[in-house]
N, C-alpha and C. Protein backbone atom coordinates (compact mmCIF):
# COMPACT_ATOMS: atom_id res chain seq x y z
N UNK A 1 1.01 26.27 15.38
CA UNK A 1 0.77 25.86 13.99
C UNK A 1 2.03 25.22 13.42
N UNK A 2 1.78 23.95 12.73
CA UNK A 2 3.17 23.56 12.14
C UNK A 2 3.34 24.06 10.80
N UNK A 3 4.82 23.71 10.82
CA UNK A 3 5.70 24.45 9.75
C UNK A 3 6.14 23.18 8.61
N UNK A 4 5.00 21.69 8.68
CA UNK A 4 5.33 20.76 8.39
C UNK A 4 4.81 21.06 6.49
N UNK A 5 5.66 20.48 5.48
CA UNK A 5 5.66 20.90 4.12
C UNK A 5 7.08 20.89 3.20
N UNK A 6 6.55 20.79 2.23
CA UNK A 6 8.22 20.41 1.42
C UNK A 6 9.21 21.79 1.82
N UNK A 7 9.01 22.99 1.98
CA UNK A 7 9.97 23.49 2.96
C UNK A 7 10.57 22.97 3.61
N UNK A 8 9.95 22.70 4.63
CA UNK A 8 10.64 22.09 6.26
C UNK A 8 11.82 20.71 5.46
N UNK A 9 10.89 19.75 4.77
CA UNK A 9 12.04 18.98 4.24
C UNK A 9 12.99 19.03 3.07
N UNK A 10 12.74 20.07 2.35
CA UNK A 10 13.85 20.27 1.87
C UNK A 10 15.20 21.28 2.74
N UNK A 11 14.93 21.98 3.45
CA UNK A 11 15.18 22.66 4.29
C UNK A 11 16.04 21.73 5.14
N UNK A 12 15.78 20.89 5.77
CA UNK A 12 16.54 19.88 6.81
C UNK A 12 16.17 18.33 5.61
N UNK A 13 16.54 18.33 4.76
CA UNK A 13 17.03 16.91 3.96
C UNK A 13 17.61 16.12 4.16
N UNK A 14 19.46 16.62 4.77
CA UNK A 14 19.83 15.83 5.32
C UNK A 14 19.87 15.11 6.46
N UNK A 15 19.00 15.40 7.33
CA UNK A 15 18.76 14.63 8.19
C UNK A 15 17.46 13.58 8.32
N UNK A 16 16.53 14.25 7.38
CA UNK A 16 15.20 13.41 6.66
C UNK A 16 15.47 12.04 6.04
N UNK A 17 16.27 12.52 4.83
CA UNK A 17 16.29 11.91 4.22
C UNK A 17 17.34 10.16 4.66
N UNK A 18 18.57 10.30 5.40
CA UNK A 18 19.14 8.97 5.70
C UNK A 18 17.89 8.42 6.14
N UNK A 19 17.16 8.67 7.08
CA UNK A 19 16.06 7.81 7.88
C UNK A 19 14.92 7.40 6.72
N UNK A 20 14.59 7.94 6.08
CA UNK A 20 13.21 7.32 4.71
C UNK A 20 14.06 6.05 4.41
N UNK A 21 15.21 6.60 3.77
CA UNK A 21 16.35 5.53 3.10
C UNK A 21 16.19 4.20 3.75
N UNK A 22 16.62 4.37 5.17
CA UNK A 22 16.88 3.21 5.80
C UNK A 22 15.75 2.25 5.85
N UNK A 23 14.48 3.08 6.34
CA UNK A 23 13.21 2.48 6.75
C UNK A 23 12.61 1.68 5.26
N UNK A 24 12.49 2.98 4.51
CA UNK A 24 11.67 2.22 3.24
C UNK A 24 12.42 1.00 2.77
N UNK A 25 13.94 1.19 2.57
CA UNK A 25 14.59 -0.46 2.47
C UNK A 25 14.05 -1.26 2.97
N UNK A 26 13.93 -1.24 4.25
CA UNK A 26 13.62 -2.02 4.83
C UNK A 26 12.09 -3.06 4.72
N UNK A 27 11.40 -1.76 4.50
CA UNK A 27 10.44 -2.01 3.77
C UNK A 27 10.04 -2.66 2.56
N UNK A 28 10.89 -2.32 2.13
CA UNK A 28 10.73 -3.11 0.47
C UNK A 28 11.52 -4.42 0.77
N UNK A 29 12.51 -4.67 1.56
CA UNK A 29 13.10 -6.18 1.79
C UNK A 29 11.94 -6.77 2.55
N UNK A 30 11.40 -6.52 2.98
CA UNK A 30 10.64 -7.33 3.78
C UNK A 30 9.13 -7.63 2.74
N UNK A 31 8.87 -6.47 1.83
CA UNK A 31 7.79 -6.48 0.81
C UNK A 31 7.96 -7.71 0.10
N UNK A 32 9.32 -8.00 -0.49
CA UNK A 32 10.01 -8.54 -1.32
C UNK A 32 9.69 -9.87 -1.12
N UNK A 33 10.28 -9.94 0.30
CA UNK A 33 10.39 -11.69 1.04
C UNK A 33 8.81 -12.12 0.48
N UNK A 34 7.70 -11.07 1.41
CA UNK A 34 6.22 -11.72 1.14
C UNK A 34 5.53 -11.90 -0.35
N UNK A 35 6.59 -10.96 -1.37
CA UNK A 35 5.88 -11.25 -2.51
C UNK A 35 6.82 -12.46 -3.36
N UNK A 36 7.18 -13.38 -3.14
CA UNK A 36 8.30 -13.96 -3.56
C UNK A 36 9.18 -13.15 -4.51
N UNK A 37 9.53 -12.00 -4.39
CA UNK A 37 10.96 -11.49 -4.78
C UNK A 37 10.26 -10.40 -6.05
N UNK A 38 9.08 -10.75 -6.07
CA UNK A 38 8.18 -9.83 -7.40
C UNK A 38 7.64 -8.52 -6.73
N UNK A 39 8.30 -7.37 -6.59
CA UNK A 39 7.98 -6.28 -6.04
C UNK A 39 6.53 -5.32 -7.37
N UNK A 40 6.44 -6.22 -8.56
CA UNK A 40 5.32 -5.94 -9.32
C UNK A 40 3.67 -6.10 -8.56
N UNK A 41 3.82 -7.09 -7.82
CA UNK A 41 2.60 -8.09 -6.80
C UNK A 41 2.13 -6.68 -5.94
N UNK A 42 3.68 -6.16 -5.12
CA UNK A 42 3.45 -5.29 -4.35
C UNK A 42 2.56 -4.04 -4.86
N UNK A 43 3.16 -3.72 -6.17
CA UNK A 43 2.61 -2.30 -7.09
C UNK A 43 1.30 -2.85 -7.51
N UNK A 44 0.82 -3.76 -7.53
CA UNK A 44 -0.66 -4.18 -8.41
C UNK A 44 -1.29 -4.21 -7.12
N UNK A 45 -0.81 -4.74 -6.19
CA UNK A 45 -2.03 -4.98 -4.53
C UNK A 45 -2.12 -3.51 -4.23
N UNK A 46 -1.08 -2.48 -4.23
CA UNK A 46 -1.10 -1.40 -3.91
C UNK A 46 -2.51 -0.24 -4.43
N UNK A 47 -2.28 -0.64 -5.55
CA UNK A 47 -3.14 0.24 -6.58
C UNK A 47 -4.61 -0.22 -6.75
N UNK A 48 -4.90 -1.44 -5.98
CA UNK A 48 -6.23 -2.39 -6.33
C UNK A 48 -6.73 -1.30 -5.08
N UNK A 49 -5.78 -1.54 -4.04
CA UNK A 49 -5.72 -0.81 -2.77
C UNK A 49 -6.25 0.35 -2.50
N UNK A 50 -5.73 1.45 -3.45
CA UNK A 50 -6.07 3.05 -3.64
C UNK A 50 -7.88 2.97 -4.08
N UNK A 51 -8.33 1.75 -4.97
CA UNK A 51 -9.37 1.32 -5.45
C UNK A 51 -10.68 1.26 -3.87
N UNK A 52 -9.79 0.48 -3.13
CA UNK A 52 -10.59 0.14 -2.00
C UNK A 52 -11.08 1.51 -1.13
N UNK A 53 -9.90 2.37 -0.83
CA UNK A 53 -9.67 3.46 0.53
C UNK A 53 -9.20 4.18 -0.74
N UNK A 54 -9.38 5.04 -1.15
CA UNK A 54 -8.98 6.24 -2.11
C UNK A 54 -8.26 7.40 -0.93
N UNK A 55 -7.36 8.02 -1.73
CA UNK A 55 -6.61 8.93 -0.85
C UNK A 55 -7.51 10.07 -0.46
N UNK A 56 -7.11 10.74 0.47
CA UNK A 56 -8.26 11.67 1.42
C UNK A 56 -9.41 11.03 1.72
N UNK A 57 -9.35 9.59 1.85
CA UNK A 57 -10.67 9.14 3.08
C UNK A 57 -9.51 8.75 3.95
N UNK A 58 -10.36 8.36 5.09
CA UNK A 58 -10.47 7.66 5.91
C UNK A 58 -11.40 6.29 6.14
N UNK A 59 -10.41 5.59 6.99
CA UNK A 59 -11.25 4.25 7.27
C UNK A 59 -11.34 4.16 9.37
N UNK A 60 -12.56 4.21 9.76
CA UNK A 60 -12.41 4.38 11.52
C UNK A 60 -11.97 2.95 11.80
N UNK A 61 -10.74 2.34 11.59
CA UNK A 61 -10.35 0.88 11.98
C UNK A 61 -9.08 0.95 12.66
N UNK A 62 -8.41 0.16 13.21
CA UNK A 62 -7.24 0.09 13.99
C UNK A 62 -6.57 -0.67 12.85
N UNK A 63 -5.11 -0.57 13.32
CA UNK A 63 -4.50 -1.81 12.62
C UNK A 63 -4.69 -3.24 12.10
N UNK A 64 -4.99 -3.42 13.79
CA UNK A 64 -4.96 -4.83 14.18
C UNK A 64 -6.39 -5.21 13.24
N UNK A 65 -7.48 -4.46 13.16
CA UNK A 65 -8.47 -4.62 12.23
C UNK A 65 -8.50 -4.59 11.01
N UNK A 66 -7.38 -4.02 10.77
CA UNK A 66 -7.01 -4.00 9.04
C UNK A 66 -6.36 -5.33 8.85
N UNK A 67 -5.10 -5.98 9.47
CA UNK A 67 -4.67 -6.85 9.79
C UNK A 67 -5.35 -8.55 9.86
N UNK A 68 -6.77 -8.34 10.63
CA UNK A 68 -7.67 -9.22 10.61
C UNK A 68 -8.81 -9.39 9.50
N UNK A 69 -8.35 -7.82 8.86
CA UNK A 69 -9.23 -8.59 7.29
C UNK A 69 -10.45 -7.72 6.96
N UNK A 70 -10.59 -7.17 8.49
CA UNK A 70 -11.79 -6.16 8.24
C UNK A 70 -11.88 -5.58 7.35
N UNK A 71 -13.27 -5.52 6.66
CA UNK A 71 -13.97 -4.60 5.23
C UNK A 71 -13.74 -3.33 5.49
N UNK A 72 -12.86 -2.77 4.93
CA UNK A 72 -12.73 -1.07 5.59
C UNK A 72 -14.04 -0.34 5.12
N UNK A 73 -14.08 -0.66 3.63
CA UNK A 73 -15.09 0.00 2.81
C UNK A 73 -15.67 -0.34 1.91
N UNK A 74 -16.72 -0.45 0.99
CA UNK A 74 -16.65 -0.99 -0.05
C UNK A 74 -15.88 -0.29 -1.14
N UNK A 75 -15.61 -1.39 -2.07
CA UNK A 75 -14.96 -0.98 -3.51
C UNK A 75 -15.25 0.74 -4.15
N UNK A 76 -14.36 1.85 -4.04
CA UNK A 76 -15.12 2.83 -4.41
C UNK A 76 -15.04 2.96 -6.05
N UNK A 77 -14.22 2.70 -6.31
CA UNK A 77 -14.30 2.52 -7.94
C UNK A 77 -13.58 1.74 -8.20
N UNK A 78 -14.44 1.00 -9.01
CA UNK A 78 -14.01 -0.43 -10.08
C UNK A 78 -12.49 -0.32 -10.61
N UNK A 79 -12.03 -1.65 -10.36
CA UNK A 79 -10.69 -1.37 -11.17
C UNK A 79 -10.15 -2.49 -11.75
N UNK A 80 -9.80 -3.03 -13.03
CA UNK A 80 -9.65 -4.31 -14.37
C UNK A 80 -8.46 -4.03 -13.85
N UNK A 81 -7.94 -5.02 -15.21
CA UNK A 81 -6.69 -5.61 -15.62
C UNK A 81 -5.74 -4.44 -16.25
N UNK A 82 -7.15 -4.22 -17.43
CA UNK A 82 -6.25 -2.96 -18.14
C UNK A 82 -6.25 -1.79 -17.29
N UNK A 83 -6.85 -1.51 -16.06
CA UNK A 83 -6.65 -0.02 -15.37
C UNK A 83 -5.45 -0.55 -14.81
N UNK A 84 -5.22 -1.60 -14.32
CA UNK A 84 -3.74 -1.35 -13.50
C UNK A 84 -2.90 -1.57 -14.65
N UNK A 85 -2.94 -2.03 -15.92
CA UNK A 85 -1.33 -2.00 -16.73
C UNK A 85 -1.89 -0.24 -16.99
N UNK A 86 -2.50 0.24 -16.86
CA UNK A 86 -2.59 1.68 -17.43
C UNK A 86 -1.75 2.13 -16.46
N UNK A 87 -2.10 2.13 -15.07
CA UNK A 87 -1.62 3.41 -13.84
C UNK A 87 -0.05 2.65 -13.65
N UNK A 88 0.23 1.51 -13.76
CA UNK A 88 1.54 0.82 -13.56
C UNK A 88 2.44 0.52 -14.27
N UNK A 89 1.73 0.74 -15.73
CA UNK A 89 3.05 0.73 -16.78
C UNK A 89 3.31 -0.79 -16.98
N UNK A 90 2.62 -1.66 -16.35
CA UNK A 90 3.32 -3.27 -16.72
C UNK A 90 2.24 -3.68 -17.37
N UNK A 91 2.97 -4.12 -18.33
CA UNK A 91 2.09 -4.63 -19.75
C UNK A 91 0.93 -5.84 -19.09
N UNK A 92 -0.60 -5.33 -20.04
CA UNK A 92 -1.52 -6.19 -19.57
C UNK A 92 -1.27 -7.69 -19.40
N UNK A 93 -1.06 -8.21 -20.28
CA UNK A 93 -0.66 -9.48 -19.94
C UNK A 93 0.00 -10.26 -18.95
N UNK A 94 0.92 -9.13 -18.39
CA UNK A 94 1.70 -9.32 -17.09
C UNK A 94 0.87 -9.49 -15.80
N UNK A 95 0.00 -8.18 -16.17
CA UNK A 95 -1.20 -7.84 -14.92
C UNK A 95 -1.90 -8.82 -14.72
N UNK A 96 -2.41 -9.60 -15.72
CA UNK A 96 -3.64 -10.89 -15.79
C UNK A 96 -2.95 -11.99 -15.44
N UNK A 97 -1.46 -12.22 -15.42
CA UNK A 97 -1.03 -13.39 -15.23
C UNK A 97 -1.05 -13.32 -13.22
N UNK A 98 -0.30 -12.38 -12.96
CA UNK A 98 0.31 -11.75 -11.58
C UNK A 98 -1.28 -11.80 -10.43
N UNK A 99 -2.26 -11.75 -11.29
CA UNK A 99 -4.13 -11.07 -10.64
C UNK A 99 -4.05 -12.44 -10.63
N UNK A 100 -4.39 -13.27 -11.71
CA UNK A 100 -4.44 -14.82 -10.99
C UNK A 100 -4.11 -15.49 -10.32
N UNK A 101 -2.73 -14.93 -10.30
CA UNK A 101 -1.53 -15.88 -9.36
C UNK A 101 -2.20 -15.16 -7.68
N UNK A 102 -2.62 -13.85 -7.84
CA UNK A 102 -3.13 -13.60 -6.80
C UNK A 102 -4.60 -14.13 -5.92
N UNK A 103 -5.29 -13.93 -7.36
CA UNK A 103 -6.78 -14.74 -6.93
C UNK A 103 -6.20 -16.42 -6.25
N UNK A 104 -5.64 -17.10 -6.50
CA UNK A 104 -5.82 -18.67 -6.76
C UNK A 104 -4.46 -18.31 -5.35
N UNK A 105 -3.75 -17.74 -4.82
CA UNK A 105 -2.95 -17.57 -3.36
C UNK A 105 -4.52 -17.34 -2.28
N UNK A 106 -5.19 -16.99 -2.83
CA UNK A 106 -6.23 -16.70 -1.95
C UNK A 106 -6.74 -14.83 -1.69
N UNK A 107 -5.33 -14.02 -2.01
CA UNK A 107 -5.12 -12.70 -1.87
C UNK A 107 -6.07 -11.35 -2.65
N UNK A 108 -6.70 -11.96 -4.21
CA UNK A 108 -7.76 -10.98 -4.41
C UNK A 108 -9.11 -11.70 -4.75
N UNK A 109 -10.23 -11.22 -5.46
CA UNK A 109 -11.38 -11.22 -5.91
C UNK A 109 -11.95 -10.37 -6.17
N UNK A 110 -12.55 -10.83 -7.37
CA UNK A 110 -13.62 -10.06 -8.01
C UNK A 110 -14.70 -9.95 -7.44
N UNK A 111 -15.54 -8.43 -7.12
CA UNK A 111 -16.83 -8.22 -6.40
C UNK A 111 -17.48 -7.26 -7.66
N UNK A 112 -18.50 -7.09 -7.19
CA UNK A 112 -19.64 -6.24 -8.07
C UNK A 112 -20.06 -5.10 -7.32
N UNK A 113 -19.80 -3.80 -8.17
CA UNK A 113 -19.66 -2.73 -7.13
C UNK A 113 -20.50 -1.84 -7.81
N UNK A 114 -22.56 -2.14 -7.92
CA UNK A 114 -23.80 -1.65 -8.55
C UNK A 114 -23.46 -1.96 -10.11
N UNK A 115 -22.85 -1.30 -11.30
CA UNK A 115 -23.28 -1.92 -12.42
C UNK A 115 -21.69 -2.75 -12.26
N UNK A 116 -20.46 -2.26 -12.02
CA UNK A 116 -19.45 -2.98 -12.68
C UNK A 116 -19.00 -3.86 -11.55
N UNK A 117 -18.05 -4.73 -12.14
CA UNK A 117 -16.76 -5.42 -11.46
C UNK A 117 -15.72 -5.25 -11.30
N UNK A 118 -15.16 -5.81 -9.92
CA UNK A 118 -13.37 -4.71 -9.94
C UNK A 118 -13.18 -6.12 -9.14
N UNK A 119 -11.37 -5.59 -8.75
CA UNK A 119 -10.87 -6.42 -8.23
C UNK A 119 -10.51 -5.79 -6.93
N UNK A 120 -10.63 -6.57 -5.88
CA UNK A 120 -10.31 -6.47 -4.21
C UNK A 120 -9.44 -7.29 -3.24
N UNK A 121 -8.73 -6.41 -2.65
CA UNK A 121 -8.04 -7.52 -1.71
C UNK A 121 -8.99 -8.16 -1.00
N UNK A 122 -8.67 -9.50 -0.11
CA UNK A 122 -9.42 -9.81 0.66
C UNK A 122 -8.98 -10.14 2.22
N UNK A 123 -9.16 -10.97 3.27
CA UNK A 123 -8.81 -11.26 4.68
C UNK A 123 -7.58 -12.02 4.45
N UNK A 124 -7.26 -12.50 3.49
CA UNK A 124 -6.54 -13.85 3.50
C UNK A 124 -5.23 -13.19 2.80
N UNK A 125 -5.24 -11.98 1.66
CA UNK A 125 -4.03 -10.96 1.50
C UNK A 125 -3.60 -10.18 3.26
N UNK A 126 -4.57 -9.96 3.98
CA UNK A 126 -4.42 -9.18 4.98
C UNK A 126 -3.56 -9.95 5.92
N UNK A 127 -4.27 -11.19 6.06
CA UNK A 127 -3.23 -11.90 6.96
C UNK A 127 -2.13 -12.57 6.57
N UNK A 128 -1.88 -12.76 5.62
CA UNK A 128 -0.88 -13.38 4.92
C UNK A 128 0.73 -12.32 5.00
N UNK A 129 0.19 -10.84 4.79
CA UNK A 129 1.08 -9.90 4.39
C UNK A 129 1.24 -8.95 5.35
N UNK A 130 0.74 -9.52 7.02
CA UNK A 130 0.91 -8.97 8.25
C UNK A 130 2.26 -8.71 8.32
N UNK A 131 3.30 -9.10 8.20
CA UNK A 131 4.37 -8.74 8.65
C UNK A 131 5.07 -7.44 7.72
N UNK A 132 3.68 -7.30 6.59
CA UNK A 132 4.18 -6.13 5.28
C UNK A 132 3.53 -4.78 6.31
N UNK A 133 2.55 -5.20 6.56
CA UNK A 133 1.92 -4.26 7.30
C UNK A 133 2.35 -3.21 8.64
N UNK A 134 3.23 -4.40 9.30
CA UNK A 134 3.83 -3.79 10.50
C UNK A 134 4.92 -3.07 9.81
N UNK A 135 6.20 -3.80 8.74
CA UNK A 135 6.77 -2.69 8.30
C UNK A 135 6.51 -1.15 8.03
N UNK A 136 5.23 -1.60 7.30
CA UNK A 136 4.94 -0.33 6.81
C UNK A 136 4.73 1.06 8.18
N UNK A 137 4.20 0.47 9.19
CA UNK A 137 3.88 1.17 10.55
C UNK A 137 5.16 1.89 11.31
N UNK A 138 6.41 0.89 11.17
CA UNK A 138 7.77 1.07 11.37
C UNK A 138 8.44 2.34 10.32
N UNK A 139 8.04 2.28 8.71
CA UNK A 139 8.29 3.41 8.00
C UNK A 139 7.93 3.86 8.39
N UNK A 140 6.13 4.77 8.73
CA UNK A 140 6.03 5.65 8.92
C UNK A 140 6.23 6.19 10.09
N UNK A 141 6.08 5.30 11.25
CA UNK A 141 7.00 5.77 12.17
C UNK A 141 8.24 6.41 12.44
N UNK A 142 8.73 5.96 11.84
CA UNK A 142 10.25 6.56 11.62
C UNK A 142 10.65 7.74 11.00
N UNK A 143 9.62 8.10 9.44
CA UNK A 143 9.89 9.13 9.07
C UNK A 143 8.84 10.24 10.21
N UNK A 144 7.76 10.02 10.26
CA UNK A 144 7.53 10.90 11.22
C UNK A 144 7.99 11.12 12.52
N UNK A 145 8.98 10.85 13.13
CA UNK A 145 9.79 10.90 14.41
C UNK A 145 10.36 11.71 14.04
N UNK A 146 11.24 11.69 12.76
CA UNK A 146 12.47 12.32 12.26
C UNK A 146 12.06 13.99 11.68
N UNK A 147 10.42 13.83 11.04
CA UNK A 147 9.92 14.97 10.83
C UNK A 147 10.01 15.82 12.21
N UNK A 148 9.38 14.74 12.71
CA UNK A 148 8.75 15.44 13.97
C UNK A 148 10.11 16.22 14.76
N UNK A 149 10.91 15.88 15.01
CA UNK A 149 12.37 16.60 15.38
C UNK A 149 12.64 17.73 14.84
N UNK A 150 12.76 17.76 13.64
CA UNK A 150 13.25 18.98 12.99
C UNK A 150 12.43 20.03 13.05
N UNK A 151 11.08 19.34 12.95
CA UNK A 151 9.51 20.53 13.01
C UNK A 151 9.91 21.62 14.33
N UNK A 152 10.10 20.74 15.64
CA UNK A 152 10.78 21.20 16.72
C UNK A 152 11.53 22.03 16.96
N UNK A 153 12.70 21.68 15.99
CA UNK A 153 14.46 22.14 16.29
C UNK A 153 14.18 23.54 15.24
């Protein structure tokens, strides 16, 4: 049985923690490059995101299928302009300018999900922001290696 839980990492921090550091930088430089330097793009695709795959599902897809654009799921709950300046703190106006700039890159759209409308990534955010994606695989790789050690030791 593991002993994996904010124990274990607060417990061994310092050795947790340099490796998140390094990786998530890394992560976010490379976020950065794909969003032209607007790490806001990143926080609004993110959260449209949570919209799509809500936390505690699952999606049965591989990477490389997420990567290629595949529909993981449909839209599980609708999500506007004003829900993301709500959950993100960046003023609506910001949100509606940033959603367009996204629609018209090719990266979201509006679908109809039974009575309402929300906004969705689409194939063309997926492939575009492949190289965001592999980062992200590299974070979690990394912090779980590093978990995974200490869980051990």
């Amino acid at each position: 049985m593991s002993d994996f839980g904010p124990d274990l990492i607060r417990a061994h921090f310092g050795r947790i923690w340099p490796t998140h550091v390094q990786a998530f930088s890394e992560l976010l430089i490379e976020a950065r490059r794909h969003f032209d330097g607007d790490l806001d793009n990143l926080l609004i695709l993110a959260v449209i995101g949570t919209r799509t795959v809500p936390l505690g599902t699952s999606s049965p897809i591989t990477a490389e299928q997420f990567q290629a654009g595949h529909p993981m799921t449909r839209m599980s709950r609708a999500i506007n302009i004003q829900s993301i300046a709500d959950v993100t703190g960046i003023p609506r106006e910001t949100v509606r300018r940033k959603v367009k700039a996204m629609i018209d890159r090719g990266w979201l759209q509006w679908i109809e999900n039974g009575t309402s409308i929300g906004l969705t990534a689409n194939r063309q955010a997926a492939e575009d922001l492949r190289p965001v994606t592999e980062s992200t695989i590299r974070y979690l790789m990394a912090v779980i290696e590093v978990v995974s050690s200490v869980e051990r030791s």
